[in-house]
C-alpha atoms as a PDB file:
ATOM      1  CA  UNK A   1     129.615 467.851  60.994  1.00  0.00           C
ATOM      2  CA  UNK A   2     131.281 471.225  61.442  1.00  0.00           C
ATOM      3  CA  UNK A   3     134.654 471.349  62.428  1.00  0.00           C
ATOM      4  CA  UNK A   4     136.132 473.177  65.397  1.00  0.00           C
ATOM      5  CA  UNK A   5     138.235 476.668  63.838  1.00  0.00           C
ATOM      6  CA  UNK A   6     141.736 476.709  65.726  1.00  0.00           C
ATOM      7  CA  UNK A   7     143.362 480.037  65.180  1.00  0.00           C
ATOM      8  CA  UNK A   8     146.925 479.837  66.216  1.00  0.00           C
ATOM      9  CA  UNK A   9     149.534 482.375  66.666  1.00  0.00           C
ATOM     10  CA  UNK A  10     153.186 481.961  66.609  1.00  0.00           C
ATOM     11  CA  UNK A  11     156.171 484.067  65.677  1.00  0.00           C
ATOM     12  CA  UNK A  12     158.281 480.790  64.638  1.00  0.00           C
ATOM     13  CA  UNK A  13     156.815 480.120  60.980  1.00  0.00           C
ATOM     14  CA  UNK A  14     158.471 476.652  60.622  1.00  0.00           C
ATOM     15  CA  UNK A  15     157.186 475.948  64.326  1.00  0.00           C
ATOM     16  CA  UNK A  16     153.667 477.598  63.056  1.00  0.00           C
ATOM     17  CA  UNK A  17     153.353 475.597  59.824  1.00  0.00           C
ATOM     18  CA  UNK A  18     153.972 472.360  62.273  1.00  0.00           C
ATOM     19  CA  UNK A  19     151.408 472.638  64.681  1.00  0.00           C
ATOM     20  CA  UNK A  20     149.075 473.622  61.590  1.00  0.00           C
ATOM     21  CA  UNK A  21     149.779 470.336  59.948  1.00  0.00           C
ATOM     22  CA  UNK A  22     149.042 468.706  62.995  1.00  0.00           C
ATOM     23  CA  UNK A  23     146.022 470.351  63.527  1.00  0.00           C
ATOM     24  CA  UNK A  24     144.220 470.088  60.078  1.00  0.00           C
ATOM     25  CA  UNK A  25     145.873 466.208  60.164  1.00  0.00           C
ATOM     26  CA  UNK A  26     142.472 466.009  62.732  1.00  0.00           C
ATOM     27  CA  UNK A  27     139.299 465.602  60.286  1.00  0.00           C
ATOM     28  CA  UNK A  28     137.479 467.307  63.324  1.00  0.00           C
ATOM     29  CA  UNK A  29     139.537 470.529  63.262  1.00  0.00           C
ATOM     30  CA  UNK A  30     140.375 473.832  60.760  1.00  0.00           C
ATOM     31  CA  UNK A  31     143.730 475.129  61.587  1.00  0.00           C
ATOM     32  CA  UNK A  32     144.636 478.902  60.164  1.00  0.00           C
ATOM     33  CA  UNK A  33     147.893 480.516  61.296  1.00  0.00           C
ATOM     34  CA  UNK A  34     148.680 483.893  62.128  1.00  0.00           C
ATOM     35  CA  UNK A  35     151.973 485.183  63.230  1.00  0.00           C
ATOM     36  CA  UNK A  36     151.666 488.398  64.655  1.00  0.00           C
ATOM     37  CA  UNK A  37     149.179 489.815  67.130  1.00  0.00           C
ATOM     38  CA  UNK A  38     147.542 492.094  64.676  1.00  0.00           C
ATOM     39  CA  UNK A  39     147.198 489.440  62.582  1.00  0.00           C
ATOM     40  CA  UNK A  40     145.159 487.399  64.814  1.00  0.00           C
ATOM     41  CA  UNK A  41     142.942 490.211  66.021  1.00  0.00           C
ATOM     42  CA  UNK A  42     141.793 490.886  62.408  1.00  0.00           C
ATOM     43  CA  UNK A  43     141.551 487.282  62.229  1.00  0.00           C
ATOM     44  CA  UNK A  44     139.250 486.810  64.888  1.00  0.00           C
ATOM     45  CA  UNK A  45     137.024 489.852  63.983  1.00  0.00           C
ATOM     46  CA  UNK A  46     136.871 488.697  61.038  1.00  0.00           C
ATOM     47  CA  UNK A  47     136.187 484.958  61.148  1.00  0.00           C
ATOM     48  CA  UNK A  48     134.525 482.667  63.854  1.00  0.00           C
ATOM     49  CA  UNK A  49     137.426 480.627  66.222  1.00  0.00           C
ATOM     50  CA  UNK A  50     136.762 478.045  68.884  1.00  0.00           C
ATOM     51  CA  UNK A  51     139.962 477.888  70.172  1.00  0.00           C
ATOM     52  CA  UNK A  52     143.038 480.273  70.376  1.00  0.00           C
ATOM     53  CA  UNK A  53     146.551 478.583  70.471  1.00  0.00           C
ATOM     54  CA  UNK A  54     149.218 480.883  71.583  1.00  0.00           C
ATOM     55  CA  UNK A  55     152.348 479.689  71.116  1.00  0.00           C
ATOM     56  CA  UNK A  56     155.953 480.510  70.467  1.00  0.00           C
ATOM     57  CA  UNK A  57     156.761 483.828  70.290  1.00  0.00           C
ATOM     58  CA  UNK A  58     153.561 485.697  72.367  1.00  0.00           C
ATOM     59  CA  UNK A  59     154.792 487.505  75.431  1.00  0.00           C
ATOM     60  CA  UNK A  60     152.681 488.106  79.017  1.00  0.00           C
ATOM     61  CA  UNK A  61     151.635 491.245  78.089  1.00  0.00           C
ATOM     62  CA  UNK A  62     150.858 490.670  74.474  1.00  0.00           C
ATOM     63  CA  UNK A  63     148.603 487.652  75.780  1.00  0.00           C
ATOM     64  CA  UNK A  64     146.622 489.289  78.249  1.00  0.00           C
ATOM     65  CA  UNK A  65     145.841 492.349  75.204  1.00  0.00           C
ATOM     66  CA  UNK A  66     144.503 489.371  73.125  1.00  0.00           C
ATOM     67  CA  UNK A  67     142.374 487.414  75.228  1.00  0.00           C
ATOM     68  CA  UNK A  68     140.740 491.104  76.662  1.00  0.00           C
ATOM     69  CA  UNK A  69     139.910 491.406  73.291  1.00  0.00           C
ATOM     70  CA  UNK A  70     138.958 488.230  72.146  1.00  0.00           C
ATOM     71  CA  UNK A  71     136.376 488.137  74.725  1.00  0.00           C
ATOM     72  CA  UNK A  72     134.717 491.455  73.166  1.00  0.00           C
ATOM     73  CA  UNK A  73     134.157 489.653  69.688  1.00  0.00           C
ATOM     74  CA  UNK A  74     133.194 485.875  71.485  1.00  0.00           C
ATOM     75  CA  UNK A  75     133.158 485.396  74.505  1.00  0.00           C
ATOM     76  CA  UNK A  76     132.744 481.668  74.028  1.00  0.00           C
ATOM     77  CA  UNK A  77     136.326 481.539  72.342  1.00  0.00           C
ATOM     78  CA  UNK A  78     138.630 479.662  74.324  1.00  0.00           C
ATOM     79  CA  UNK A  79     142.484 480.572  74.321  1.00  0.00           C
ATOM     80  CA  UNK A  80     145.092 478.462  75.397  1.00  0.00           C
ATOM     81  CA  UNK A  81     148.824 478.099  75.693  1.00  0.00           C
ATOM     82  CA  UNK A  82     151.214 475.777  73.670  1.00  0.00           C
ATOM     83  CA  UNK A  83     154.657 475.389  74.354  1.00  0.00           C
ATOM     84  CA  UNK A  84     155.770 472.577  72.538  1.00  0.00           C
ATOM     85  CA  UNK A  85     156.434 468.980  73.501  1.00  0.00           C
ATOM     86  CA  UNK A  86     154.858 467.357  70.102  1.00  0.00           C
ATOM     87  CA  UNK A  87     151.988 465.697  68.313  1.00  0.00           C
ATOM     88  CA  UNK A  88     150.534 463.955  71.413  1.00  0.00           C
ATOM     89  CA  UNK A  89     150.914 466.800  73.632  1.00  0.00           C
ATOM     90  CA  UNK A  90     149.045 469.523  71.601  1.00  0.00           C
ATOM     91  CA  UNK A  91     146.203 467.225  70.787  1.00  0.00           C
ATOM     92  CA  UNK A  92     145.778 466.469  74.435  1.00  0.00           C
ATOM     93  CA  UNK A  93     145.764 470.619  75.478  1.00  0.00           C
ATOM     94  CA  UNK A  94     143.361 471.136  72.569  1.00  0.00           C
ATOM     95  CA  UNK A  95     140.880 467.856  73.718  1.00  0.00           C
ATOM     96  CA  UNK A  96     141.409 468.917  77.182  1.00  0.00           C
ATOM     97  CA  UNK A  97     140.378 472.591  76.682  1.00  0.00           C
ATOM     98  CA  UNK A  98     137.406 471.871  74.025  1.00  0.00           C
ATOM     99  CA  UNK A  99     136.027 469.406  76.697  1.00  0.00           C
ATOM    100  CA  UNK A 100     136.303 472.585  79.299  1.00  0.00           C
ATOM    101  CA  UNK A 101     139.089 471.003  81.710  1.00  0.00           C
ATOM    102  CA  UNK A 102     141.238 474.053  81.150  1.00  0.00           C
ATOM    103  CA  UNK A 103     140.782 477.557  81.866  1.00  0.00           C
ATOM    104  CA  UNK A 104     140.068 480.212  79.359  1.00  0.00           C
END
């Protein structure tokens, strides 16, 4: 079975090494952390993500730049928000937007 890649992005590299252990805790997920936006750009090109978690530390405008770009590379990719709230609450936004109830 492959496993869903999670690429997540946050400036806050206790906070980032957190939700990655939560993440890769899921035998159905790959977690790899970034923590700035150039970072996760050359990540993306580079690598093939489901999901994009943007969490602490990624502005409005900084956002918007990403998911323009991630949608040149795969437009498949889905990218989502985190902004804390623990274990149960960023398993639920990443169920939720694999099963397509959120919006890219």
């Amino acid at each position: 079975m492959d496993k869903t890649n999670i690429l997540v992005l946050a400036s806050h590299t206790e906070i980032l090494g957190t939700i990655l252990r939560l993440i890769n805790k899921n035998e159905s997920w790959n977690g790899v952390g970034v923590s700035t936006a150039s970072e996760a750009l050359s990540a993306f090109q580079e690598a093939q993500f489901d999901l994009v978690l943007l969490g602490v530390g990624v502005d409005d405008a900084t956002e918007s730049s990403l998911r323009a770009d991630f949608q040149k590379f795969n437009s498949d990719a889905i990218c989502i928000r985190h902004f804390g709230g623990g274990s149960g609450l960023l398993y639920s936004e990443i169920q939720h937007a694999l099963a397509g109830n959120l919006d890219h």
